[in-house]
N, C-alpha and C. Protein backbone atom coordinates (compact mmCIF):
# COMPACT_ATOMS: atom_id res chain seq x y z
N UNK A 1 -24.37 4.27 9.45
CA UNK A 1 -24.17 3.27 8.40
C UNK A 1 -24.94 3.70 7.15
N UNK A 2 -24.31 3.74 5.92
CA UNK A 2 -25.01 4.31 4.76
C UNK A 2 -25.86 2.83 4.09
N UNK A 3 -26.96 3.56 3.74
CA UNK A 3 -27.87 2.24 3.58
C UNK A 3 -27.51 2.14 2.25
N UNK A 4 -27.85 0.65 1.98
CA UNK A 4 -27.58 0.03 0.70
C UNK A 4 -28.86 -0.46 -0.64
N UNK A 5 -28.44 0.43 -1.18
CA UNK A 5 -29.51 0.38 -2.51
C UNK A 5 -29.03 -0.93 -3.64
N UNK A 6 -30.35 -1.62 -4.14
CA UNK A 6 -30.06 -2.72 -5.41
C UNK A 6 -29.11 -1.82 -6.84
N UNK A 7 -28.53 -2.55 -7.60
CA UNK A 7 -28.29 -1.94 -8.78
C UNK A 7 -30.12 -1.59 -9.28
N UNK A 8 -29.21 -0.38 -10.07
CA UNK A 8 -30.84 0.37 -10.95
C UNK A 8 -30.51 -0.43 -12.06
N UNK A 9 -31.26 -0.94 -12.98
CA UNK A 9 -31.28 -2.14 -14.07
C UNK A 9 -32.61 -1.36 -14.91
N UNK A 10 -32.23 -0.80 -15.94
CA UNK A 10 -32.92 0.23 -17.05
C UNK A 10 -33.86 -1.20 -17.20
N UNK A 11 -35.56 -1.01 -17.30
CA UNK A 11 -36.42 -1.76 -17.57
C UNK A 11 -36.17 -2.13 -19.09
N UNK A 12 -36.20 -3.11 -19.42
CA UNK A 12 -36.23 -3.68 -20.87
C UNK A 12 -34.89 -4.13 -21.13
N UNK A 13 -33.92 -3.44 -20.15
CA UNK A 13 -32.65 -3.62 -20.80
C UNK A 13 -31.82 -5.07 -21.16
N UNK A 14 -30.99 -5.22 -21.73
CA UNK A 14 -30.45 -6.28 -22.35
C UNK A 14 -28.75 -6.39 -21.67
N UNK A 15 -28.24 -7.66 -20.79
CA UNK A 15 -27.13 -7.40 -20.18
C UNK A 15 -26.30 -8.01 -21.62
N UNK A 16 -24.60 -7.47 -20.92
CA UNK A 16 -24.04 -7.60 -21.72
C UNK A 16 -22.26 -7.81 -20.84
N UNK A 17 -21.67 -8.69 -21.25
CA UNK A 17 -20.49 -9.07 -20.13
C UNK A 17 -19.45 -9.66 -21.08
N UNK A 18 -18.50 -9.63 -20.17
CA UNK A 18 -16.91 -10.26 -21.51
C UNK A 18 -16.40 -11.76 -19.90
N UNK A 19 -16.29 -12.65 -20.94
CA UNK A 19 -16.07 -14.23 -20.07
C UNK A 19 -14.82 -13.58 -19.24
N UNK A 20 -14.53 -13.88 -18.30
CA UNK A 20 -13.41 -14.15 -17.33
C UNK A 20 -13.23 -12.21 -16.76
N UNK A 21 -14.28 -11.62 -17.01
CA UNK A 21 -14.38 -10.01 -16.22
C UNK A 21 -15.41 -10.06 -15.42
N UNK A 22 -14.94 -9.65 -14.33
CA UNK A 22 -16.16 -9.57 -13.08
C UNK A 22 -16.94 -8.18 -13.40
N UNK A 23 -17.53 -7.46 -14.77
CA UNK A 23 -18.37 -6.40 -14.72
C UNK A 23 -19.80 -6.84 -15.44
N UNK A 24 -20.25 -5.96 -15.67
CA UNK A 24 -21.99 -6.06 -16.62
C UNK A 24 -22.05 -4.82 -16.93
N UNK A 25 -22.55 -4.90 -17.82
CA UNK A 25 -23.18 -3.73 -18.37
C UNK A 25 -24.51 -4.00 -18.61
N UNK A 26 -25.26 -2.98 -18.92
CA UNK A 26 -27.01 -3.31 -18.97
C UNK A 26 -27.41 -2.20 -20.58
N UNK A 27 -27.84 -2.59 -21.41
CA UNK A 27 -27.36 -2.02 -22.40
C UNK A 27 -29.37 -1.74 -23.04
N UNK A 28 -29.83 -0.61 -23.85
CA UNK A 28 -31.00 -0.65 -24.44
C UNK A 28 -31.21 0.56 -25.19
N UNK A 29 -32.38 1.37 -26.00
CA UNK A 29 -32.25 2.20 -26.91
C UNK A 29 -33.60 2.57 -26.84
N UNK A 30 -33.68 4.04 -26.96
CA UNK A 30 -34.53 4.58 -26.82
C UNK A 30 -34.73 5.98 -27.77
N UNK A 31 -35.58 6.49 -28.30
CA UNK A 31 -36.09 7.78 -29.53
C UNK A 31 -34.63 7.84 -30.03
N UNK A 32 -34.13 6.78 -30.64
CA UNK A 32 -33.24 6.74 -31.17
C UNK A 32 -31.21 7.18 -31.11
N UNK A 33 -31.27 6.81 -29.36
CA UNK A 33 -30.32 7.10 -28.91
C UNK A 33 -30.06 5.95 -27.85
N UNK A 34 -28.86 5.44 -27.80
CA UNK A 34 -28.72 4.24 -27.43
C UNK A 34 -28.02 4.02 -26.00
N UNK A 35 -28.10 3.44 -24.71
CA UNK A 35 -28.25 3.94 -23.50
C UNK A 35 -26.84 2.68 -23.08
N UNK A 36 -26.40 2.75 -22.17
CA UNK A 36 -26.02 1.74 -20.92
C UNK A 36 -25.44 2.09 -20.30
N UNK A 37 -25.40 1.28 -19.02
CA UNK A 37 -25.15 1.61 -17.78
C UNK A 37 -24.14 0.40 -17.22
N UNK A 38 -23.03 0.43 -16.43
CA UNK A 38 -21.80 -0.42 -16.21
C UNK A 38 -21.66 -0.46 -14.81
N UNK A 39 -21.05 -1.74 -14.47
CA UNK A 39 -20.93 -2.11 -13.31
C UNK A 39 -19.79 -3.18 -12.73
N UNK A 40 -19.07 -2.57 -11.75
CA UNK A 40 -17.90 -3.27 -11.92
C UNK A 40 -17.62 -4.04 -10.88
N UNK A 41 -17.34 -5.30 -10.89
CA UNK A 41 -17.54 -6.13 -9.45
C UNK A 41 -18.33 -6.53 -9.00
N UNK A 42 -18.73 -6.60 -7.42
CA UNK A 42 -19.52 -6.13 -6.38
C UNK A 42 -20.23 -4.66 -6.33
N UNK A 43 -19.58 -3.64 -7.20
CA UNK A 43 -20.07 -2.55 -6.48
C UNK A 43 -21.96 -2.25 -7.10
N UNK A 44 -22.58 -1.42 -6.08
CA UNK A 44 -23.89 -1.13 -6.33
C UNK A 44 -23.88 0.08 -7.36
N UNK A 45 -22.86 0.72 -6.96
CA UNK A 45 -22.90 2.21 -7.58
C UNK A 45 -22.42 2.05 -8.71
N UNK A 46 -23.14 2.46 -10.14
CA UNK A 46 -22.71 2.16 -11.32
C UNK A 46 -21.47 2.76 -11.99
N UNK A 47 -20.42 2.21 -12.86
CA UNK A 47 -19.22 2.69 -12.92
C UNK A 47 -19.29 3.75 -14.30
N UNK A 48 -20.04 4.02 -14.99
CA UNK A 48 -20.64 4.81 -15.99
C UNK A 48 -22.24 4.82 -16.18
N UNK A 49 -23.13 5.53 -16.77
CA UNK A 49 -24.51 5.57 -16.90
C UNK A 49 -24.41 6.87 -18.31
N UNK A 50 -24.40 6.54 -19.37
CA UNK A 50 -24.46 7.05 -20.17
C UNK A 50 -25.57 6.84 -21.49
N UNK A 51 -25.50 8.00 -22.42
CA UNK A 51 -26.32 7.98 -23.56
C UNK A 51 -25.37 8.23 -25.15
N UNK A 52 -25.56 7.58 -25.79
CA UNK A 52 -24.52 7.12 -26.63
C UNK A 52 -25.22 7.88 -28.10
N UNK A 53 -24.89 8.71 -29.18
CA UNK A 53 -25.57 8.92 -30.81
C UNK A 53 -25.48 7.90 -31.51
N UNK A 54 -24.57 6.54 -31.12
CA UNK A 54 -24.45 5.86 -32.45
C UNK A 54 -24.47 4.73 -31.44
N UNK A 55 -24.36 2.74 -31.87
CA UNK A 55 -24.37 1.97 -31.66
C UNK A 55 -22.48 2.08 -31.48
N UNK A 56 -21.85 2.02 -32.20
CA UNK A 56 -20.61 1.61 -32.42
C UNK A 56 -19.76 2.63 -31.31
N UNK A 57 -20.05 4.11 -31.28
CA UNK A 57 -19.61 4.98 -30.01
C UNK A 57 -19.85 4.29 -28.62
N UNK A 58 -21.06 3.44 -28.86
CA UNK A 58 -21.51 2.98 -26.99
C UNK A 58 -20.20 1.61 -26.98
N UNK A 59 -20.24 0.60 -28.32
CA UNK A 59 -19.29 -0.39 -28.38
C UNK A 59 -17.90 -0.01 -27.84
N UNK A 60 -17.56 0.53 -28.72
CA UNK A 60 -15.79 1.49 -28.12
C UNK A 60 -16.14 1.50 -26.75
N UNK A 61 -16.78 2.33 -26.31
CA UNK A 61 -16.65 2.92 -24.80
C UNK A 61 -16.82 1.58 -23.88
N UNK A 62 -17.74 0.33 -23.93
CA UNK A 62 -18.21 -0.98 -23.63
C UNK A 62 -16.75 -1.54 -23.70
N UNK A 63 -16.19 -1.74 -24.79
CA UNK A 63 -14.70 -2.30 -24.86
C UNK A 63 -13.57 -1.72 -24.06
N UNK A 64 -13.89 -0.35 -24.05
CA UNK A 64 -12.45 0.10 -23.42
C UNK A 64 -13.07 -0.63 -21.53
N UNK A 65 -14.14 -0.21 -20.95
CA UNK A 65 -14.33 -0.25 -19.70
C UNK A 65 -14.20 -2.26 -19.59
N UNK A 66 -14.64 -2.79 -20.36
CA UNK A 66 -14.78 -4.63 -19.86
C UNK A 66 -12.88 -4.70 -20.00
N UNK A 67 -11.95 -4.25 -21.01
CA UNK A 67 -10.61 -3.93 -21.10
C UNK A 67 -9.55 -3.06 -19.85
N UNK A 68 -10.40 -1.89 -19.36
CA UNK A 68 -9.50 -1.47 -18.22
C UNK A 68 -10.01 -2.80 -16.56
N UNK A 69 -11.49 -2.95 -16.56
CA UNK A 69 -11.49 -3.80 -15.99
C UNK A 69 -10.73 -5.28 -15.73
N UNK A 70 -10.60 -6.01 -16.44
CA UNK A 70 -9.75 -7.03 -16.81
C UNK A 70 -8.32 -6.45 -16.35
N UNK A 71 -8.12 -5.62 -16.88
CA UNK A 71 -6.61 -5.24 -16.70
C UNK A 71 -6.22 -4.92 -15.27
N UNK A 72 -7.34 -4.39 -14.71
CA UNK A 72 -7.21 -4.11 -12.88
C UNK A 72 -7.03 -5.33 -12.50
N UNK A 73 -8.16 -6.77 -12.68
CA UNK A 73 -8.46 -7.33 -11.96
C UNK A 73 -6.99 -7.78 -12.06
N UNK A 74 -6.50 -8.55 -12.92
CA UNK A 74 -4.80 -9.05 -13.20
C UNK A 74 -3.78 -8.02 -12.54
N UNK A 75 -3.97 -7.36 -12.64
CA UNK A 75 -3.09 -6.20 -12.04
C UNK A 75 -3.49 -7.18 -10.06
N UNK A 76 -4.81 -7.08 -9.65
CA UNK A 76 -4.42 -7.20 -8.23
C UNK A 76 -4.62 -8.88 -8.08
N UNK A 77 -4.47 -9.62 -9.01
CA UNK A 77 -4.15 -11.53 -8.71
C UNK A 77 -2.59 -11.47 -8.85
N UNK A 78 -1.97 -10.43 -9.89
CA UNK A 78 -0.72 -10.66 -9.63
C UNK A 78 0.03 -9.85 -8.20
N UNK A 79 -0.33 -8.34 -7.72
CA UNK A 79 0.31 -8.24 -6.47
C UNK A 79 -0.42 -9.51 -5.21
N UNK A 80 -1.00 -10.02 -5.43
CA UNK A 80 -1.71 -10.79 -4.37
C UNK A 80 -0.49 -11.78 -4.55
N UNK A 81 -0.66 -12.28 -5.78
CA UNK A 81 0.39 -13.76 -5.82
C UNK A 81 1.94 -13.36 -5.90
N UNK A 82 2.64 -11.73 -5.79
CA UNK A 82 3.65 -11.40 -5.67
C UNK A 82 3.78 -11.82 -3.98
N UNK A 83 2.51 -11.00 -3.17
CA UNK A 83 2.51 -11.07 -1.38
C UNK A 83 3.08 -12.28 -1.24
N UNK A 84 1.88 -13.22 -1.96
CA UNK A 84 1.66 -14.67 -1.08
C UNK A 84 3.86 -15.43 -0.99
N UNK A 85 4.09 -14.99 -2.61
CA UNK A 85 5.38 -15.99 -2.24
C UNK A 85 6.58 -14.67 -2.26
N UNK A 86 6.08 -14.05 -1.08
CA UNK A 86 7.13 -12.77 -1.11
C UNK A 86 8.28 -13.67 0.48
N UNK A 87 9.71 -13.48 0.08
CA UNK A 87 10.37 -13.96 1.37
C UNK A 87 11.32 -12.74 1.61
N UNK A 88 10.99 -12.71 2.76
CA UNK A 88 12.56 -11.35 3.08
C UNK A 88 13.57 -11.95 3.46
N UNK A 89 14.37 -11.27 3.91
CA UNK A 89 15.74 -11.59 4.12
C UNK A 89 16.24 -11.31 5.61
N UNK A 90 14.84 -10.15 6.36
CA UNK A 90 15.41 -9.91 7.44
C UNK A 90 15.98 -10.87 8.58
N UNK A 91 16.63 -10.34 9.13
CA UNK A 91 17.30 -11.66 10.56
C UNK A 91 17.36 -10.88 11.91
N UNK A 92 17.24 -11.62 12.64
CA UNK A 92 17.77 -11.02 14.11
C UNK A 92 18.77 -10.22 14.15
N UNK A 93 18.65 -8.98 14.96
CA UNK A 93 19.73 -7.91 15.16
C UNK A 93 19.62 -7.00 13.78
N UNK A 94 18.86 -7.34 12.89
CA UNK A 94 18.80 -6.30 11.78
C UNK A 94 18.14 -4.71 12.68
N UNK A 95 18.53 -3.85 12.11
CA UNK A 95 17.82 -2.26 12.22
C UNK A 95 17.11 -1.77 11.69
N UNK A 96 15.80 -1.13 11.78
CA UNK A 96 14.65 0.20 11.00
C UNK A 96 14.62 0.58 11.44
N UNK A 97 14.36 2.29 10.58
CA UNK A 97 14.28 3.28 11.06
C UNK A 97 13.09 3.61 10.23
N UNK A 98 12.25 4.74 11.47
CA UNK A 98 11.79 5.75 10.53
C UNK A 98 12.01 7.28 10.45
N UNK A 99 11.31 8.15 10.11
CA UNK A 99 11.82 9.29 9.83
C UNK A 99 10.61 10.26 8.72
N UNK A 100 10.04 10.57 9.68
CA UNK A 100 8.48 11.30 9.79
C UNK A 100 8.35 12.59 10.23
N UNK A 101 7.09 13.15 10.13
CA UNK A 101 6.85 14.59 10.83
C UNK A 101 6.75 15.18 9.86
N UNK A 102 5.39 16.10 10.28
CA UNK A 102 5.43 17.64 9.41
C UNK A 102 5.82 18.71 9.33
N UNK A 103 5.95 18.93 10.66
CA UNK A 103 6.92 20.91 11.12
C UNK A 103 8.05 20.62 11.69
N UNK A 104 8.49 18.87 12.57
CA UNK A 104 9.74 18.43 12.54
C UNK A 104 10.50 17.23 11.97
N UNK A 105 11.10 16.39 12.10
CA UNK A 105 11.72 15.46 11.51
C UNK A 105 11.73 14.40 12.72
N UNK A 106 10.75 13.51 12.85
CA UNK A 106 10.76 12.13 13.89
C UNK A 106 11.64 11.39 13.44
N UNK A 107 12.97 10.78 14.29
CA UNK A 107 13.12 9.49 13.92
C UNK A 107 13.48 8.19 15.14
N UNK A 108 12.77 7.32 14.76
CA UNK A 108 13.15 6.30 15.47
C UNK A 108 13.68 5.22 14.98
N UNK A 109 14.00 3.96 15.86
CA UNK A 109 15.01 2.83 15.45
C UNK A 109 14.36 1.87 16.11
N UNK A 110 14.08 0.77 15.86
CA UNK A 110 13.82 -0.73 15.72
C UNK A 110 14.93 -1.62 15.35
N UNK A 111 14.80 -2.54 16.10
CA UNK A 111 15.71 -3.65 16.13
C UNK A 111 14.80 -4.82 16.49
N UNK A 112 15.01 -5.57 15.47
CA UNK A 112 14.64 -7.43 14.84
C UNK A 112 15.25 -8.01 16.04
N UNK A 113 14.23 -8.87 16.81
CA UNK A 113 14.42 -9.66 17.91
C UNK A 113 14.03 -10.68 17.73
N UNK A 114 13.28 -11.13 17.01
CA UNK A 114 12.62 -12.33 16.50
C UNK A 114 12.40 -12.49 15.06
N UNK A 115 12.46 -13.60 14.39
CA UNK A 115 11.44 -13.55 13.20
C UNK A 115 10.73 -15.09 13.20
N UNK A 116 9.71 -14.54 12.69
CA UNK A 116 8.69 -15.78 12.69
C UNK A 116 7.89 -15.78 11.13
N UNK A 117 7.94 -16.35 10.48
CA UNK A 117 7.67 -15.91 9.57
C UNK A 117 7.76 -14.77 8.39
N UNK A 118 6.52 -14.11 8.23
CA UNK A 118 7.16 -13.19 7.47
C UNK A 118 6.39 -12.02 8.09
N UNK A 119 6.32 -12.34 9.79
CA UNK A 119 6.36 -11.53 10.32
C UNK A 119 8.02 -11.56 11.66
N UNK A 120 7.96 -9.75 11.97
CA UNK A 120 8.99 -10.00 12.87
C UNK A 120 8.70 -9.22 14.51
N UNK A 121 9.46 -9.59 15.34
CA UNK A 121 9.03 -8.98 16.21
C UNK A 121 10.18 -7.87 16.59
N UNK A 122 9.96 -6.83 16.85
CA UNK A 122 11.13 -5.58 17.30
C UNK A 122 10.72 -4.95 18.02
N UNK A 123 12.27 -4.04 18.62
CA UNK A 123 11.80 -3.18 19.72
C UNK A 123 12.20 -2.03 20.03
N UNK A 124 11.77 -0.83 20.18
CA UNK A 124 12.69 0.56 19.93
C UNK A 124 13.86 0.32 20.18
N UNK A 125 14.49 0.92 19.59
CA UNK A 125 15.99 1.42 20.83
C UNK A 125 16.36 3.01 20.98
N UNK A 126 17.00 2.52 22.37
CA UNK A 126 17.40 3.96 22.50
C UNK A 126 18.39 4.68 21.39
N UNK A 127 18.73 6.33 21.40
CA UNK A 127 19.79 6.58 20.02
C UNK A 127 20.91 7.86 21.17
N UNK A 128 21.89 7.47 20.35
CA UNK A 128 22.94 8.72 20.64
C UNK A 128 22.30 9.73 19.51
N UNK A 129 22.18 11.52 20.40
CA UNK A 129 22.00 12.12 19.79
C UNK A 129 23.07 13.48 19.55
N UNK A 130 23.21 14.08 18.47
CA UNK A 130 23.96 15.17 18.50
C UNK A 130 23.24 16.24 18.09
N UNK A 131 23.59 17.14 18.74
CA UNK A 131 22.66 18.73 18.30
C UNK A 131 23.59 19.35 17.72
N UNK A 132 23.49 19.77 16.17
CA UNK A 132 24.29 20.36 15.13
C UNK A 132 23.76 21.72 14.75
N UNK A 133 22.66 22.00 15.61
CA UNK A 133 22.33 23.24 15.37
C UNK A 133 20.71 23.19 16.07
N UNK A 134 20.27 24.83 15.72
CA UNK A 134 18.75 24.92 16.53
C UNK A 134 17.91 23.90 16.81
N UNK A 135 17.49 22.91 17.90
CA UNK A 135 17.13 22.29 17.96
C UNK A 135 16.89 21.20 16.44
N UNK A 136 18.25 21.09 16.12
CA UNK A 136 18.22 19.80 15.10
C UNK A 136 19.77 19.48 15.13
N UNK A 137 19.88 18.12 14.42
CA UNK A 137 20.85 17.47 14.84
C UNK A 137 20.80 15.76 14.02
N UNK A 138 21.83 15.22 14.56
CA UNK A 138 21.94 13.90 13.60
C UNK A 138 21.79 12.83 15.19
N UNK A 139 21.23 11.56 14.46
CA UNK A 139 21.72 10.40 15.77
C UNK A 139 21.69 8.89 14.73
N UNK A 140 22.15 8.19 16.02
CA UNK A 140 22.15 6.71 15.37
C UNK A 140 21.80 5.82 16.63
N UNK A 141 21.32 4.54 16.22
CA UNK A 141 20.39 3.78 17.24
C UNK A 141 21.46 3.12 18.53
N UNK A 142 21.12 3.22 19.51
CA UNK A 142 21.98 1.91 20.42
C UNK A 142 21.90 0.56 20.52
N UNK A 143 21.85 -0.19 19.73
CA UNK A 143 22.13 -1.95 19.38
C UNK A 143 21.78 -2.47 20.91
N UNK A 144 20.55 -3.18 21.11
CA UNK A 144 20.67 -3.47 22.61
C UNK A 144 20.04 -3.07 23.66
N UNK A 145 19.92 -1.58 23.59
CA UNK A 145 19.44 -0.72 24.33
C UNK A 145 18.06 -0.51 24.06
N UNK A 146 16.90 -1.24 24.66
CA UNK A 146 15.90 -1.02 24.16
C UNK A 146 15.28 -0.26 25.09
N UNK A 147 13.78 0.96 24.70
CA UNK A 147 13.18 1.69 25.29
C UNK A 147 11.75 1.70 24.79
N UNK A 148 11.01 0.28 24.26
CA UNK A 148 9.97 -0.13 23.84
C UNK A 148 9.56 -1.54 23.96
N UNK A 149 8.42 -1.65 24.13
CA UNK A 149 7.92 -3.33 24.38
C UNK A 149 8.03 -3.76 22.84
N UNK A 150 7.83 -5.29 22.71
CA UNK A 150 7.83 -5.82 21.76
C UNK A 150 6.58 -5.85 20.86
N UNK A 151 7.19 -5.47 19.48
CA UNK A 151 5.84 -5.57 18.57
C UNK A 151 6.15 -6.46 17.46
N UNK A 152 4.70 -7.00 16.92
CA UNK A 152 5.24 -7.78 16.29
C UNK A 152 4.38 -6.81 14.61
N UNK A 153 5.15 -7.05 13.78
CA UNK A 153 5.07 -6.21 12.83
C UNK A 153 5.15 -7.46 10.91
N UNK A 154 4.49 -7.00 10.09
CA UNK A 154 4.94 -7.92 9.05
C UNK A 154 5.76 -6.99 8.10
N UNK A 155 6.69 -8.05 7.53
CA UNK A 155 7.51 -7.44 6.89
C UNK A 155 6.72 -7.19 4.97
N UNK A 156 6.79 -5.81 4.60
CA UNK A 156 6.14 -5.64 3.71
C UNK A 156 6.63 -6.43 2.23
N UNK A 157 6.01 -6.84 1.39
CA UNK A 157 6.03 -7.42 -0.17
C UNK A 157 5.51 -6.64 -0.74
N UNK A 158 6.01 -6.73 -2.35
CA UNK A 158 5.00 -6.46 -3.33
C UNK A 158 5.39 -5.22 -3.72
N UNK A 159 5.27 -3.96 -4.18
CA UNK A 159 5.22 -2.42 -4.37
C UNK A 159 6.52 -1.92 -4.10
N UNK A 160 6.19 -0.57 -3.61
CA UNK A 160 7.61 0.41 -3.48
C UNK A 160 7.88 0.30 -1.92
N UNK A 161 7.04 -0.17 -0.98
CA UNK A 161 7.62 -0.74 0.24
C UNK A 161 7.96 -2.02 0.46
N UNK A 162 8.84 -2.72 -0.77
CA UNK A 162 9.26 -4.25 -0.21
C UNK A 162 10.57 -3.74 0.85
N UNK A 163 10.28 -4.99 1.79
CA UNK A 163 11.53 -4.95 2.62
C UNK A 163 11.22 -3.99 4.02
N UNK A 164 10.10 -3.34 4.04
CA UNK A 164 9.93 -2.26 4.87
C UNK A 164 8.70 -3.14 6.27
N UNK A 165 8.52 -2.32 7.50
CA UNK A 165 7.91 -2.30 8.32
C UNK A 165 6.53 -1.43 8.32
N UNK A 166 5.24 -1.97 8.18
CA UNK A 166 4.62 -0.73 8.47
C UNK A 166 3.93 0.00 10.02
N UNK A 167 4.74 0.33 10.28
CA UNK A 167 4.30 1.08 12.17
C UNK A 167 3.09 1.34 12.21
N UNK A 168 2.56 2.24 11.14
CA UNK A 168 1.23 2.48 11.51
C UNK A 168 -0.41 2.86 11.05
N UNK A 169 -1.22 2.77 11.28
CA UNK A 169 -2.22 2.35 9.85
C UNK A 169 -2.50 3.96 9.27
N UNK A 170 -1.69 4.64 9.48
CA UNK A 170 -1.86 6.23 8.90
C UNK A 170 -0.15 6.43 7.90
N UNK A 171 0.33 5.62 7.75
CA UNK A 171 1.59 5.32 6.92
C UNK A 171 2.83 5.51 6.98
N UNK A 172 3.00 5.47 8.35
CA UNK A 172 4.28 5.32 8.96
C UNK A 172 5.28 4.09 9.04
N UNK A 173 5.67 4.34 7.64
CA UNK A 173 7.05 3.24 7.49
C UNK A 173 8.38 2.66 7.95
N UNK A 174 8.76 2.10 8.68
CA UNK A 174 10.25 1.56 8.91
C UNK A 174 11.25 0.94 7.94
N UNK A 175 12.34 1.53 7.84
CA UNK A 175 13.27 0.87 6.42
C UNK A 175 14.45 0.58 7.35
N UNK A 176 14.65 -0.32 6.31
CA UNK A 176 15.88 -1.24 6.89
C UNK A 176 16.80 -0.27 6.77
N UNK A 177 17.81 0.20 7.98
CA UNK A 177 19.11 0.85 8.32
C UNK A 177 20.41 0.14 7.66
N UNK A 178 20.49 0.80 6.96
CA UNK A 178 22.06 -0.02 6.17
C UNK A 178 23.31 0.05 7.26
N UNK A 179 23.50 -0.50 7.65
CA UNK A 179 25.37 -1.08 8.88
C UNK A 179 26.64 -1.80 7.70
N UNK A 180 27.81 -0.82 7.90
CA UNK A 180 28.56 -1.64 7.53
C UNK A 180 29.36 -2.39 8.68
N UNK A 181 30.21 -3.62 8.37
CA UNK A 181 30.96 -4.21 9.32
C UNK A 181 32.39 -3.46 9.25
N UNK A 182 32.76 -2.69 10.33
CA UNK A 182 33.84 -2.12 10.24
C UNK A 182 35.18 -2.44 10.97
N UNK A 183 35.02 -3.55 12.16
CA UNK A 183 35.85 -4.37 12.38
C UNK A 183 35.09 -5.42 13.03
N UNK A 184 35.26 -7.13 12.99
CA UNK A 184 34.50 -7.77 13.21
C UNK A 184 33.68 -7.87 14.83
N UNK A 185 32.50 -8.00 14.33
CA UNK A 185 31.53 -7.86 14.98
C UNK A 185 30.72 -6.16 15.17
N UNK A 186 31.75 -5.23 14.85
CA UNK A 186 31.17 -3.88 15.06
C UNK A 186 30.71 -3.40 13.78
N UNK A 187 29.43 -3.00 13.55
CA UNK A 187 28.23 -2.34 12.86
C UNK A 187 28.40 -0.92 13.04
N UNK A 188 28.41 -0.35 11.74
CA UNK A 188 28.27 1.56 11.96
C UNK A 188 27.39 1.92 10.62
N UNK A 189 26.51 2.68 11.07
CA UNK A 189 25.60 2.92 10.07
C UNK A 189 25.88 4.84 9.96
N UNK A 190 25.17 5.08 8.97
CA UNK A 190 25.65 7.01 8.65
C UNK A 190 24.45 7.26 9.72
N UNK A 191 24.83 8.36 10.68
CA UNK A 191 23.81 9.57 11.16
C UNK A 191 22.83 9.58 10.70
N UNK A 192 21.25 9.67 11.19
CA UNK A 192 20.03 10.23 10.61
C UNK A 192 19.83 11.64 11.01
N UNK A 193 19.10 12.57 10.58
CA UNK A 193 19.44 13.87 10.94
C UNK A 193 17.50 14.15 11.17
N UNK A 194 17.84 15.01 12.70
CA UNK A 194 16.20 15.37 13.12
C UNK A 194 15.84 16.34 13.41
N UNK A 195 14.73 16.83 13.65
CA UNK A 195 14.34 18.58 13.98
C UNK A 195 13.38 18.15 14.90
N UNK A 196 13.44 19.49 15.79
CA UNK A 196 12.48 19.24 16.76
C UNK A 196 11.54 21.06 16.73
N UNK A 197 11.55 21.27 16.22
CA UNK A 197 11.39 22.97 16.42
C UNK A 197 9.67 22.80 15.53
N UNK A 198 8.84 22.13 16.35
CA UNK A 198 7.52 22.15 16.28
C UNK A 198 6.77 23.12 16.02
């Protein structure tokens, strides 16, 4: 556990803060060169510690940092309040896939068995596979056919994964499998294509 040190707070110094920004700055002047040190949040570790030639050079630099600050913090009240009233669309019998790997091409298939919220619960399925060449090839999932216990998973908001599953805390994504209806009741989605040559 890395031990935890107080903020360093320049003796004499004079704080200095902008209303509705969670930072400080600690600001003072010395043989005629003018000092401060910034702090953003919670954190201990200071977010600049600098020495400034002029009063008005340390101002600029004071403005831009209380300015990118502010701008983060809004930046994450609005994805927070995008999450909170994020609704999907998924339903029972929907499909994800993913489609991973570094030296081959993983893919698997999930199928929506539940939803509860804006979480859902799914479960592998098995896939028809075709080998189109050296150990690689295309497949598509079997509807039904499951070959995994049930997980329950939340469906992602907010960013460049709305709509998605996340499998796993190293960033293994599931996306919704597009099916068209091609005569009623039958679903056909395009081939995913995989490698196995590890």
């Amino acid at each position: 556990m890395k031990a935890k040190f107080p903020r360093y707070i320049p003796e004499g110094s004079r704080p200095s803060t902008v209303e509705g920004v969670d930072a400080i700055a600690y600001l003072s002047e010395r043989n005629g060169s003018f000092y401060a040190i910034g702090y953003a949040g919670k954190a201990d570790r200071p977010s600049f510690n600098y020495r400034f030639r002029t009063d008005a050079s340390r101002q600029a630099h004071l403005d831009n940092f209380f300015a990118g600050r502010k701008s983060h913090t809004e930046r994450i009240a609005k994805r927070a309040a995008e999450r909170k009233s994020f609704q999907h669309n998924v339903q029972v019998g929907d499909i994800f896939y993913t489609n991973w790997g570094y030296d081959q091409t993983n893919v698997e298939f999930f199928e929506v068995t539940e939803v509860r919220g804006k979480h859902v619960i799914v479960r592998e399925l098995a896939q028809e596979r075709e080998e189109s060449g050296f150990m690689s090839g295309s497949c598509i999932p079997r509807p039904g056919v499951y070959c995994g216990p049930p997980i329950r998973k939340l469906v992602l908001g907010s960013g460049r994964e709305d709509g998605s599953l996340k499998m796993s805390d190293w960033g293994r994504y599931a996306w919704k499998y597009e099916r068209t209806e091609v005569v009623p009741g039958v679903k056909v989605g395009r081939p995913i294509g995989w490698s196995a040559y590890a």
